[in-house]
Protein backbone atom coordinates (compact mmCIF):
# COMPACT_ATOMS: atom_id res chain seq x y z
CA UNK A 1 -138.01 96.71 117.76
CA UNK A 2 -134.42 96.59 116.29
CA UNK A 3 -134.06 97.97 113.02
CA UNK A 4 -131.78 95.50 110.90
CA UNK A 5 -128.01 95.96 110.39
CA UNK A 6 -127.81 96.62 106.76
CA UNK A 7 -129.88 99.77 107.74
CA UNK A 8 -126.83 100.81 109.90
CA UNK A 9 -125.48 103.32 107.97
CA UNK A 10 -128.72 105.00 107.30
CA UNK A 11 -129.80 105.35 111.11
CA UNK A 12 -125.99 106.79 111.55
CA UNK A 13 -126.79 109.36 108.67
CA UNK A 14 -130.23 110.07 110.60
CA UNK A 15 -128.67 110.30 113.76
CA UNK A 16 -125.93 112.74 113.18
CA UNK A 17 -128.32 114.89 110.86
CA UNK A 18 -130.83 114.99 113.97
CA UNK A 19 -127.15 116.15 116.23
CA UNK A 20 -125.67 118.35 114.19
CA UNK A 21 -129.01 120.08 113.19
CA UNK A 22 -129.71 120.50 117.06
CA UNK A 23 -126.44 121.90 118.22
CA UNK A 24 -125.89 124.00 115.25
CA UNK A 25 -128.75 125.83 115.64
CA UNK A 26 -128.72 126.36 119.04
CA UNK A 27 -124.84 127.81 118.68
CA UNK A 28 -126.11 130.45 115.57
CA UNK A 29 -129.62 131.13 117.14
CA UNK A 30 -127.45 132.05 120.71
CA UNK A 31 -125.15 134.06 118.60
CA UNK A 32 -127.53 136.14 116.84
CA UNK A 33 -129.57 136.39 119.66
CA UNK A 34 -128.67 135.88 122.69
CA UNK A 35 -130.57 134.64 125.14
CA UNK A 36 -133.69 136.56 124.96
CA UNK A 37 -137.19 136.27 125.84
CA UNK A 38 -138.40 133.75 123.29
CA UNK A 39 -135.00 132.34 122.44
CA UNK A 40 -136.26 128.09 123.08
CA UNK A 41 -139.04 128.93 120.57
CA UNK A 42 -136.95 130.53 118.28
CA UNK A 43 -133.97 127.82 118.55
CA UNK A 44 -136.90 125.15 118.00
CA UNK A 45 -138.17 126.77 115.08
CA UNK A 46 -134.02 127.08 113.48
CA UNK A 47 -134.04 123.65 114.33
CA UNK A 48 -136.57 122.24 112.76
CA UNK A 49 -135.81 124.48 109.46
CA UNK A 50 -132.03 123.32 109.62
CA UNK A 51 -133.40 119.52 110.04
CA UNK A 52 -135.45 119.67 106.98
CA UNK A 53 -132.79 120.95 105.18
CA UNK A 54 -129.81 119.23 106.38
CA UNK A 55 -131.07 115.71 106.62
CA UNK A 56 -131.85 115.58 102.79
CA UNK A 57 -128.18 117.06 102.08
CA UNK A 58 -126.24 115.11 104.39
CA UNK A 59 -127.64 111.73 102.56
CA UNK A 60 -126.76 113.62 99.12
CA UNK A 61 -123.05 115.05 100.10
CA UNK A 62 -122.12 111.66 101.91
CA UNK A 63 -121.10 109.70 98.58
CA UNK A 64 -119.20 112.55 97.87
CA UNK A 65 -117.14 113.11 101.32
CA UNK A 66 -116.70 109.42 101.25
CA UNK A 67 -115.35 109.40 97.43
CA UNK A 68 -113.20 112.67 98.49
CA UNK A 69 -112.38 111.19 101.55
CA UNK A 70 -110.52 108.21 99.78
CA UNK A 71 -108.69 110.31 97.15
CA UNK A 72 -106.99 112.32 100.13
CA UNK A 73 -105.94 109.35 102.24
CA UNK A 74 -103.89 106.30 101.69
């Protein structure tokens, strides 16, 4: 099943919420933990909070880094 090409921009959004939100939280759960007994359960969990957070922002602070984006280039 291919998803339709006017839906590009929303699978990108999707995509690189799903990314960031994975690497991120590994990165800050590693930090403040280290790697410790428990630490893929923990990461998971930070994950999956930072997903359900981030994915709804991303789609609302988009229009803005776009409109931002264009006022600070040519």
């Amino acid at each position: 099943m291919k998803i339709p090409k006017h839906r590009t921009e929303m699978v990108t959004g999707i995509l690189a919420g799903l990314q960031m939100s994975f690497l991120m939280s590994f990165i800050v759960t590693l930090k403040n933990l280290g790697f410790v007994s428990g630490f893929f359960v923990h990461w998971l969990w930070a994950w999956l909070i930072a997903y359900i957070i981030g994915q709804p922002l991303l789609f609302v602070v988009l229009p803005f880094s776009r409109w931002l984006a264009g006022k600070i280039t040519r």
